[in-house]
C-alpha atoms as a PDB file:
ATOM      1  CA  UNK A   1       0.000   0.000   0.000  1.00  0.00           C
ATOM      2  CA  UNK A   2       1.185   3.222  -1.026  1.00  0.00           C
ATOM      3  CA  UNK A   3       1.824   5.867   1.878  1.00  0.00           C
ATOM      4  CA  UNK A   4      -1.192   8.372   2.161  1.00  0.00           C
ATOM      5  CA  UNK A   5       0.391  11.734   0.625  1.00  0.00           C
ATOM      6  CA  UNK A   6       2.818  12.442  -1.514  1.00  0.00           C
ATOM      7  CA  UNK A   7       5.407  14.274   1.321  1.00  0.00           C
ATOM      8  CA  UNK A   8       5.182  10.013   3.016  1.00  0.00           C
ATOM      9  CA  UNK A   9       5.689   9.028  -0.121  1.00  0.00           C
ATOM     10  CA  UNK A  10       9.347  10.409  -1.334  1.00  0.00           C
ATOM     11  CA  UNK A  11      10.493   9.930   2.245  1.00  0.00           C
ATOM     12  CA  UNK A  12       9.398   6.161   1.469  1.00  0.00           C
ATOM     13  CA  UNK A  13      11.290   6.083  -1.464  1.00  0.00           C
ATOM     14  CA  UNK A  14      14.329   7.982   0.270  1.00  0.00           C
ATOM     15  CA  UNK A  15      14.429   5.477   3.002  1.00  0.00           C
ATOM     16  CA  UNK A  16      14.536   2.416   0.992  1.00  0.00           C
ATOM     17  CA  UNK A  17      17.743   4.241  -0.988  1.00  0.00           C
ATOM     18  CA  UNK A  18      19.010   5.387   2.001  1.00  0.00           C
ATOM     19  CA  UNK A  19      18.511   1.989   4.023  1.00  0.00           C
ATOM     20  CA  UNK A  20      18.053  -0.609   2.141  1.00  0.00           C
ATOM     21  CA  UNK A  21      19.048  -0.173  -1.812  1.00  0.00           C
ATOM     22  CA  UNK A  22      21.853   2.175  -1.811  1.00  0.00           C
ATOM     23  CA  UNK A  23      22.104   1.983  -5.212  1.00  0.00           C
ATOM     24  CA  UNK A  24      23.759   5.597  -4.900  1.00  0.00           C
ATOM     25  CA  UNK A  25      26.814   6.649  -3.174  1.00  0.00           C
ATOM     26  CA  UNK A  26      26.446   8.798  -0.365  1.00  0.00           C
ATOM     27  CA  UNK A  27      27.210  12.054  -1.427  1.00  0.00           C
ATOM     28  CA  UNK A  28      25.065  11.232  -4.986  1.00  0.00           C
ATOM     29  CA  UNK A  29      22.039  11.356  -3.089  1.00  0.00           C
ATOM     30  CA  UNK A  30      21.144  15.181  -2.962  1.00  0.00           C
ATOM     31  CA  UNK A  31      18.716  15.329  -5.083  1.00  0.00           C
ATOM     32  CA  UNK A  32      16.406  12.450  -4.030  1.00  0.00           C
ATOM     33  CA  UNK A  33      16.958  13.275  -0.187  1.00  0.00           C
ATOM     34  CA  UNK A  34      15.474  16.698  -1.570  1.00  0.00           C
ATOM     35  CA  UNK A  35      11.465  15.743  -1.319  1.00  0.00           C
ATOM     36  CA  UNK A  36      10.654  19.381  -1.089  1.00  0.00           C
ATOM     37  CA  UNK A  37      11.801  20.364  -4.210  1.00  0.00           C
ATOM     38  CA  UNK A  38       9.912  20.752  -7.310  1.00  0.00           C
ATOM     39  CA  UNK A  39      12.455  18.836  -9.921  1.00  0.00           C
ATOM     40  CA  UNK A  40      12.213  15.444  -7.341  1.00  0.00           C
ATOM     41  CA  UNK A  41       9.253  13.804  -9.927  1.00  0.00           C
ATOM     42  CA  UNK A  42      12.119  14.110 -12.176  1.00  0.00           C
ATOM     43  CA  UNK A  43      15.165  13.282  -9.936  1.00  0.00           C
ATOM     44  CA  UNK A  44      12.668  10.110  -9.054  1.00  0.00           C
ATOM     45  CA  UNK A  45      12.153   9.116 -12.675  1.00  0.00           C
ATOM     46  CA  UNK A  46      15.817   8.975 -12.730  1.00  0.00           C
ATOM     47  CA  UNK A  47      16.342   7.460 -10.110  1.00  0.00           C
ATOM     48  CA  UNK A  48      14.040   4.642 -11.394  1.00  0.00           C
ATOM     49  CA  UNK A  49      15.657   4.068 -14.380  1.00  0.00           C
ATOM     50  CA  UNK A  50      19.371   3.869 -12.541  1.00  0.00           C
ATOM     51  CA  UNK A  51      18.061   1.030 -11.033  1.00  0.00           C
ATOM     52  CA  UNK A  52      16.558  -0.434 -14.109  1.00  0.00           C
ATOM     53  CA  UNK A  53      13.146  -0.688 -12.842  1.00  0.00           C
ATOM     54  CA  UNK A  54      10.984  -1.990 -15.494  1.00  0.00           C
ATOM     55  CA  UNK A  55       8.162   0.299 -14.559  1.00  0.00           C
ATOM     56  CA  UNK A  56       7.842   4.372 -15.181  1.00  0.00           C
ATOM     57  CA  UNK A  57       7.664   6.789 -12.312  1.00  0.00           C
ATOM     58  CA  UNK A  58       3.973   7.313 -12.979  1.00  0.00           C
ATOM     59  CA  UNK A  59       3.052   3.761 -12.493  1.00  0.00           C
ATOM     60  CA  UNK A  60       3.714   4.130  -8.544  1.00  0.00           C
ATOM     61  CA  UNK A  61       2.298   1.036  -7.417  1.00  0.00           C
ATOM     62  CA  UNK A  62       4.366  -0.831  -9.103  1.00  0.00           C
ATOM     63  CA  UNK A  63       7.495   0.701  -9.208  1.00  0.00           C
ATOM     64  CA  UNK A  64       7.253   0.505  -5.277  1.00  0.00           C
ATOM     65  CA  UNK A  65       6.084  -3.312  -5.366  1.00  0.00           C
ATOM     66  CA  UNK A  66       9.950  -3.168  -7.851  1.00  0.00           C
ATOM     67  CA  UNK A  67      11.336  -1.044  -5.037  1.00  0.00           C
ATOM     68  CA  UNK A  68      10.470  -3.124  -2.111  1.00  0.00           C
ATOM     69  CA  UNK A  69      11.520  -6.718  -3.725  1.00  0.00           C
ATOM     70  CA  UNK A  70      14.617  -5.045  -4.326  1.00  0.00           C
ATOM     71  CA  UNK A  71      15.084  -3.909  -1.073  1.00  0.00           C
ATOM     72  CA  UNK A  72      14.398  -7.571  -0.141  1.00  0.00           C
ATOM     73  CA  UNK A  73      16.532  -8.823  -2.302  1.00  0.00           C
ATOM     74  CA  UNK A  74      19.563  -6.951  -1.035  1.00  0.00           C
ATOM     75  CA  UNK A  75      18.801  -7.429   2.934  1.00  0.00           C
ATOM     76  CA  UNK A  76      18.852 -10.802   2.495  1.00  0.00           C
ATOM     77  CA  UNK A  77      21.933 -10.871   0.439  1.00  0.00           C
ATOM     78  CA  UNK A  78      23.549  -8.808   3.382  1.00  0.00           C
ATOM     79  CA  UNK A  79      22.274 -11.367   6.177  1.00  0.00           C
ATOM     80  CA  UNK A  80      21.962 -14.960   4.481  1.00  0.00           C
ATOM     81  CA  UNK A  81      23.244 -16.781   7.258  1.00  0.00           C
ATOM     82  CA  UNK A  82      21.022 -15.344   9.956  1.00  0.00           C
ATOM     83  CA  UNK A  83      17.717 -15.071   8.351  1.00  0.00           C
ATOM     84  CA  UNK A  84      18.413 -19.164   7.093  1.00  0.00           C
ATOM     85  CA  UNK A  85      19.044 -19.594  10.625  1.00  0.00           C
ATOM     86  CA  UNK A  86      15.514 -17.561  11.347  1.00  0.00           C
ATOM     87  CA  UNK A  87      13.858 -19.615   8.694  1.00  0.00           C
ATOM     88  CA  UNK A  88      15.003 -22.752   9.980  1.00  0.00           C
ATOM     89  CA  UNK A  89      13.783 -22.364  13.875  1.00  0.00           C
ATOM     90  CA  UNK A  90      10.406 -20.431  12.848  1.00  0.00           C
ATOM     91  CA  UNK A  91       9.993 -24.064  10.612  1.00  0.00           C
ATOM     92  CA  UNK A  92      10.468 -25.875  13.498  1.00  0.00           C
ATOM     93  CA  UNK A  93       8.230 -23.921  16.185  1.00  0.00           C
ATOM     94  CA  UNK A  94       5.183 -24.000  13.646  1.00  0.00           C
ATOM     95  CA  UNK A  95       5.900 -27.555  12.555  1.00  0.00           C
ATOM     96  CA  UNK A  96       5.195 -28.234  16.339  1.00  0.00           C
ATOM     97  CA  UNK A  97       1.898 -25.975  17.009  1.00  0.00           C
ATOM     98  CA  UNK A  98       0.230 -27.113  14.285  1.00  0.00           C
ATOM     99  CA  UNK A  99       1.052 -30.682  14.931  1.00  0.00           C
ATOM    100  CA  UNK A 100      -1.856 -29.743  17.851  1.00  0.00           C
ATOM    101  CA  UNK A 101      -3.069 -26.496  18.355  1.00  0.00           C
ATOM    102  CA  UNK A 102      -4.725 -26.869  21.559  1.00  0.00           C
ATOM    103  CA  UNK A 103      -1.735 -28.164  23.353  1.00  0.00           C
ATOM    104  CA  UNK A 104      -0.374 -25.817  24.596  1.00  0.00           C
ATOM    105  CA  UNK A 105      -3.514 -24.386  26.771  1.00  0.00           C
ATOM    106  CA  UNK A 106      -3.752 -24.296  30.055  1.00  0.00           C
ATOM    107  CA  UNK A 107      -7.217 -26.383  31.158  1.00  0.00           C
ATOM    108  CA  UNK A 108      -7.177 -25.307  34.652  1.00  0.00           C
ATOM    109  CA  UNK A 109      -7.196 -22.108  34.041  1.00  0.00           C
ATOM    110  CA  UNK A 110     -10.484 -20.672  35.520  1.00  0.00           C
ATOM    111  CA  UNK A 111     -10.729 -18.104  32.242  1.00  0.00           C
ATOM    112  CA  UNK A 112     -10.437 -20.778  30.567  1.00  0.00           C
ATOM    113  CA  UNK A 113     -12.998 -23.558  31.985  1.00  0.00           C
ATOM    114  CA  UNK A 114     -15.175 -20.395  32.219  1.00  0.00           C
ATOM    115  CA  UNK A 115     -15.045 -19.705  28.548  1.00  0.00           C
ATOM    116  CA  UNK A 116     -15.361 -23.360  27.153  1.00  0.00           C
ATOM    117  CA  UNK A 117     -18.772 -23.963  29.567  1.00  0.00           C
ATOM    118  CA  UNK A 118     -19.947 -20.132  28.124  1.00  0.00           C
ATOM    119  CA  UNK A 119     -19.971 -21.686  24.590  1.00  0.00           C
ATOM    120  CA  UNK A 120     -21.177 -25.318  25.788  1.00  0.00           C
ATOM    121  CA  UNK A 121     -24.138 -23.556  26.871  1.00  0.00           C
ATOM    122  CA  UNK A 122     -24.581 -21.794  24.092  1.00  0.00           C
ATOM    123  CA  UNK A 123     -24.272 -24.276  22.070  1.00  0.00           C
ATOM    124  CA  UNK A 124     -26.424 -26.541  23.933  1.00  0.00           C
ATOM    125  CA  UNK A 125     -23.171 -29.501  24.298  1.00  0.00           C
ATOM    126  CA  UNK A 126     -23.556 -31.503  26.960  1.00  0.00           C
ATOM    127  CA  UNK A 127     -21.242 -30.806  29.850  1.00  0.00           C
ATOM    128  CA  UNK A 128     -18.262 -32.985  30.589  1.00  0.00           C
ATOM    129  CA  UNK A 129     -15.960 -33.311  33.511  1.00  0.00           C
ATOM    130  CA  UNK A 130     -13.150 -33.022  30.258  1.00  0.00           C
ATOM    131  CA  UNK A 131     -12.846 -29.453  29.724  1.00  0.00           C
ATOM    132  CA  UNK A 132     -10.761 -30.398  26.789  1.00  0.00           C
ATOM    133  CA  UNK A 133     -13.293 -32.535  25.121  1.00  0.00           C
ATOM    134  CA  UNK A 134     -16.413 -30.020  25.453  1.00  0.00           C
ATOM    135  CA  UNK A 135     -14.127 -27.835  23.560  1.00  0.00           C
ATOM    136  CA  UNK A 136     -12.974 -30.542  20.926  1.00  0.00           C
ATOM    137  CA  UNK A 137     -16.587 -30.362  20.698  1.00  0.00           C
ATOM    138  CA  UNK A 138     -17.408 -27.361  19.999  1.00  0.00           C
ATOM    139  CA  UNK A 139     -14.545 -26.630  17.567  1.00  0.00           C
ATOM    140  CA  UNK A 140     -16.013 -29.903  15.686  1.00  0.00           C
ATOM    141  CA  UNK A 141     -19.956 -28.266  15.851  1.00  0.00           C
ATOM    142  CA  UNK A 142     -18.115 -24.833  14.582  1.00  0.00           C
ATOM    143  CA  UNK A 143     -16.688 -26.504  11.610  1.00  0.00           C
ATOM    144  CA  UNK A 144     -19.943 -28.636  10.294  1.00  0.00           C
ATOM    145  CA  UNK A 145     -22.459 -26.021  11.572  1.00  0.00           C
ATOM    146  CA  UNK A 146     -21.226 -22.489  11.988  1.00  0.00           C
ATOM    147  CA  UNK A 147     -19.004 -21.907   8.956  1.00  0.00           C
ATOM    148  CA  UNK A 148     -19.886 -19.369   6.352  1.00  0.00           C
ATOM    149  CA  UNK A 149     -20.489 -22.498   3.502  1.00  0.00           C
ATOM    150  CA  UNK A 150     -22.545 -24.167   6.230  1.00  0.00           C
ATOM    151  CA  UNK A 151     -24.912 -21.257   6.858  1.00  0.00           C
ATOM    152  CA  UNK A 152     -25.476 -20.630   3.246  1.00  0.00           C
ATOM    153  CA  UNK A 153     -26.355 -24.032   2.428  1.00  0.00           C
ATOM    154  CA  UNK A 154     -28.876 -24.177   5.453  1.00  0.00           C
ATOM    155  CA  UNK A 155     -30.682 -20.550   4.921  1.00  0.00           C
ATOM    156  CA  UNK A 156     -31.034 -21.926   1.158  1.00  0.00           C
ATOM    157  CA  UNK A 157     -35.147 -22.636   0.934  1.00  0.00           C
ATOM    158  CA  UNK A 158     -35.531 -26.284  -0.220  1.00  0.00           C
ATOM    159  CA  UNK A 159     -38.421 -26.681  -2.743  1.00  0.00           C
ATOM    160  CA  UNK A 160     -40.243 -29.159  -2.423  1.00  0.00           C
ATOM    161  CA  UNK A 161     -40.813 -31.805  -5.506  1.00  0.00           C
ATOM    162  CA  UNK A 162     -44.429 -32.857  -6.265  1.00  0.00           C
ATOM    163  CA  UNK A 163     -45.444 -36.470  -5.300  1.00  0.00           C
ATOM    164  CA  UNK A 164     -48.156 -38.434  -6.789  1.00  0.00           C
ATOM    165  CA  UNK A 165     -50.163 -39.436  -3.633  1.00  0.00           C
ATOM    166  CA  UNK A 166     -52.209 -42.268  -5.330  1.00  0.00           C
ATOM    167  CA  UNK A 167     -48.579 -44.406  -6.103  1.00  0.00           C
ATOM    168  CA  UNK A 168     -48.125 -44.356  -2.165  1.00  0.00           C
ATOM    169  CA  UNK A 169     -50.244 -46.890  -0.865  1.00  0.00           C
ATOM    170  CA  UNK A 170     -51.357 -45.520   2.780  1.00  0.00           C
ATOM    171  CA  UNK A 171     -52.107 -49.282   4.614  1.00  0.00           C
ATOM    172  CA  UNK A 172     -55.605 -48.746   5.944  1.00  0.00           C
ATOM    173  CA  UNK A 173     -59.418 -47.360   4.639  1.00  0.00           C
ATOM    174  CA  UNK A 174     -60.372 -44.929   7.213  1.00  0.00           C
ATOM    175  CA  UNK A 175     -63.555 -44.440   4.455  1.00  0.00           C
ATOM    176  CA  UNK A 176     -63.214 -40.969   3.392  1.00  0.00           C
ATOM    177  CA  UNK A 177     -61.367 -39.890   0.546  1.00  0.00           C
ATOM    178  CA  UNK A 178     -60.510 -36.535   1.860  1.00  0.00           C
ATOM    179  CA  UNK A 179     -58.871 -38.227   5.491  1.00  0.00           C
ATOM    180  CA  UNK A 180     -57.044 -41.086   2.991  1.00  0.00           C
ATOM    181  CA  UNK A 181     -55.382 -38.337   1.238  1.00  0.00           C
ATOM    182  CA  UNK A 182     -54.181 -36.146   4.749  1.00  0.00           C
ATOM    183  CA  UNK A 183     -52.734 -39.838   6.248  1.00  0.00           C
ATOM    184  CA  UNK A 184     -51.210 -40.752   3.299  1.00  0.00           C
ATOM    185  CA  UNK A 185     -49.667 -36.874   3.564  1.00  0.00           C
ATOM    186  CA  UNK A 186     -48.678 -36.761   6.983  1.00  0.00           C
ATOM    187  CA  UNK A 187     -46.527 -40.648   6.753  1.00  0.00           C
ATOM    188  CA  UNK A 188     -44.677 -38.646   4.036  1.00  0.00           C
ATOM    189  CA  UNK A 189     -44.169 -35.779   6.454  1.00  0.00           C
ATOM    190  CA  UNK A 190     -42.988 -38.285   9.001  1.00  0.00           C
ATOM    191  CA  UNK A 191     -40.847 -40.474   7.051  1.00  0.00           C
ATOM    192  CA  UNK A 192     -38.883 -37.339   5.728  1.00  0.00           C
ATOM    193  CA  UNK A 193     -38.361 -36.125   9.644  1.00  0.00           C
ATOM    194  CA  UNK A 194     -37.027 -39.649  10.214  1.00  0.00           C
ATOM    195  CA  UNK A 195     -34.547 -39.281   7.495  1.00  0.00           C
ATOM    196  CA  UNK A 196     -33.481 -36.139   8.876  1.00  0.00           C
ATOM    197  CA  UNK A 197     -33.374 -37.173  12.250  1.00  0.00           C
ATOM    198  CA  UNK A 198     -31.076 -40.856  10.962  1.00  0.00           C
ATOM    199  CA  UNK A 199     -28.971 -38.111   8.820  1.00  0.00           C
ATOM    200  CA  UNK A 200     -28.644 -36.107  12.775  1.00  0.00           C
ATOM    201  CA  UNK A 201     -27.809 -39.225  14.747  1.00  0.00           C
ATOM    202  CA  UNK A 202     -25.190 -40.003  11.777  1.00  0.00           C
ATOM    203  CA  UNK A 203     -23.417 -36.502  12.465  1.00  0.00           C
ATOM    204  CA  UNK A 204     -22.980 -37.449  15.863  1.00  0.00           C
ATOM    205  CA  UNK A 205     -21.999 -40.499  15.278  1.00  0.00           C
ATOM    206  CA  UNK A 206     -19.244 -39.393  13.166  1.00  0.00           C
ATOM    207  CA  UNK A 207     -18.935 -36.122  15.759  1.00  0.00           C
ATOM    208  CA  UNK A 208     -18.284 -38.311  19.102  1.00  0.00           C
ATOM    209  CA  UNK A 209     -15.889 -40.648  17.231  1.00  0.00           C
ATOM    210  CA  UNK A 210     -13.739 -38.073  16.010  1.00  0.00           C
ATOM    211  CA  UNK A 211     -13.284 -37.134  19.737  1.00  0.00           C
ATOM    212  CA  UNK A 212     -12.745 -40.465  21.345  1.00  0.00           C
ATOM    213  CA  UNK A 213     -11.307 -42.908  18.577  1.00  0.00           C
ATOM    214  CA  UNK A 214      -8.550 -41.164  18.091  1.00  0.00           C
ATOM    215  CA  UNK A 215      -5.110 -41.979  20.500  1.00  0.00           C
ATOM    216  CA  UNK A 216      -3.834 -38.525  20.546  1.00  0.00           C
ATOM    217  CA  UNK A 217      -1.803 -36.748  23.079  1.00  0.00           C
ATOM    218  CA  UNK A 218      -3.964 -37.205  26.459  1.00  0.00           C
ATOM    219  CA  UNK A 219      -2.967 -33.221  27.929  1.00  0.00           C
ATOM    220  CA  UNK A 220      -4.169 -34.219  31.810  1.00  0.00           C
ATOM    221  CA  UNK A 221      -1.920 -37.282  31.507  1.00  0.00           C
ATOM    222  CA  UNK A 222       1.140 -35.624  30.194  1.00  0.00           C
ATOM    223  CA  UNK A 223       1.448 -38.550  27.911  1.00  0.00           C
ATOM    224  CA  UNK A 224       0.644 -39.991  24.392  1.00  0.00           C
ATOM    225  CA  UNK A 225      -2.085 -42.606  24.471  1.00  0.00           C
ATOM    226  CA  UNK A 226      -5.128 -43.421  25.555  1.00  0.00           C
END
């Protein structure tokens, strides 16, 4: 992002010559260290071309995008050995939180028993003594229920597709057409909330098992296993 006037913008472009580029010698840098004079637009243009950045002085966006990835270039150039050094450690810490993000909280914390039994009840998740399973949980609940994807797809309307009653046969006479029809209409209704409610009990299913059927790192143990 470019800097919000043009006065932050030639400092910008002073600093990175100054600090970082140096594509000048010292005492060649007059001009562009200048930012209140009048001729710098052209002392910049220059100044873009020593370089041999491929864009022109009016394309600012870009030439500062140029700028900064030569900047980059050159302060890594200058400290290779510790910013391999940096990369190398950094690898290693996030190779080892993401491994398991949650272990390295603190579940006797008061905040945090506090906060996990806030969103078990507001989630309506049965309590358990496991602090660390209510909130395996609720991150599992978050994922399948509360996402952006998962909320679109539920506030979609469903339409409904037309069904031929007289191909379901209802079972029983109760001697009225008029009450045949409203039966055979309400076992439709109820075999499509059993479906629903089978397609529930399969979520959990799938929910409770992710939770328990996996030997993971067991945090109140200090150990690996179950």
């Amino acid at each position: 992002m470019l800097p919000l006037d043009e006065t932050e913008f030639r400092n910008f472009i002073v600093w990175l010559e100054d600090q970082k580029i140096r594509h000048y010698k010292i005492e060649d840098r007059g001009d562009l260290r200048n930012i209140h004079s009048s001729d710098w637009p052209k002392h910049f243009e220059k100044y873009i071309q020593d370089v041999n950045c491929p864009f022109s002085a009016q394309e600012r966006q870009e030439s500062v995008d140029w700028l900064l990835g030569l900047a980059v270039r050159f302060e890594y150039g200058d400290n290779a050995d510790k910013y391999k050094n940096c990369n190398t450690e950094a690898a290693a810490n996030d190779s080892g939180k993401q491994s398991d993000p949650l272990i390295n909280l603190d579940i006797n914390n008061p905040d945090f028993k506090a906060g996990v039994m806030a969103l078990a009840n507001l989630l309506q998740i049965h309590r358990h003594d496991d602090y660390l399973v209510m909130l395996k949980a609720i991150r599992i609940l978050v994922q399948e229920r509360l996402t952006q994807e998962a909320i679109a797809k539920a506030s979609q309307s469903k339409e409904g597709l037309p069904v031929a009653l007289d191909k379901h046969i209802l079972g029983f006479d109760t001697g009225d057409a008029t009450l045949n029809e409203a039966a055979q209409i309400l076992r439709l209704l109820h075999i499509e909330e059993l479906r629903d409610l089978e397609t529930r009990i399969n979520e959990a299913i799938v929910a409770v098992q992710a939770i328990i059927a996996d030997p993971k790192t067991d945090h109140r143990l200090g150990k690996v296993g179950r």
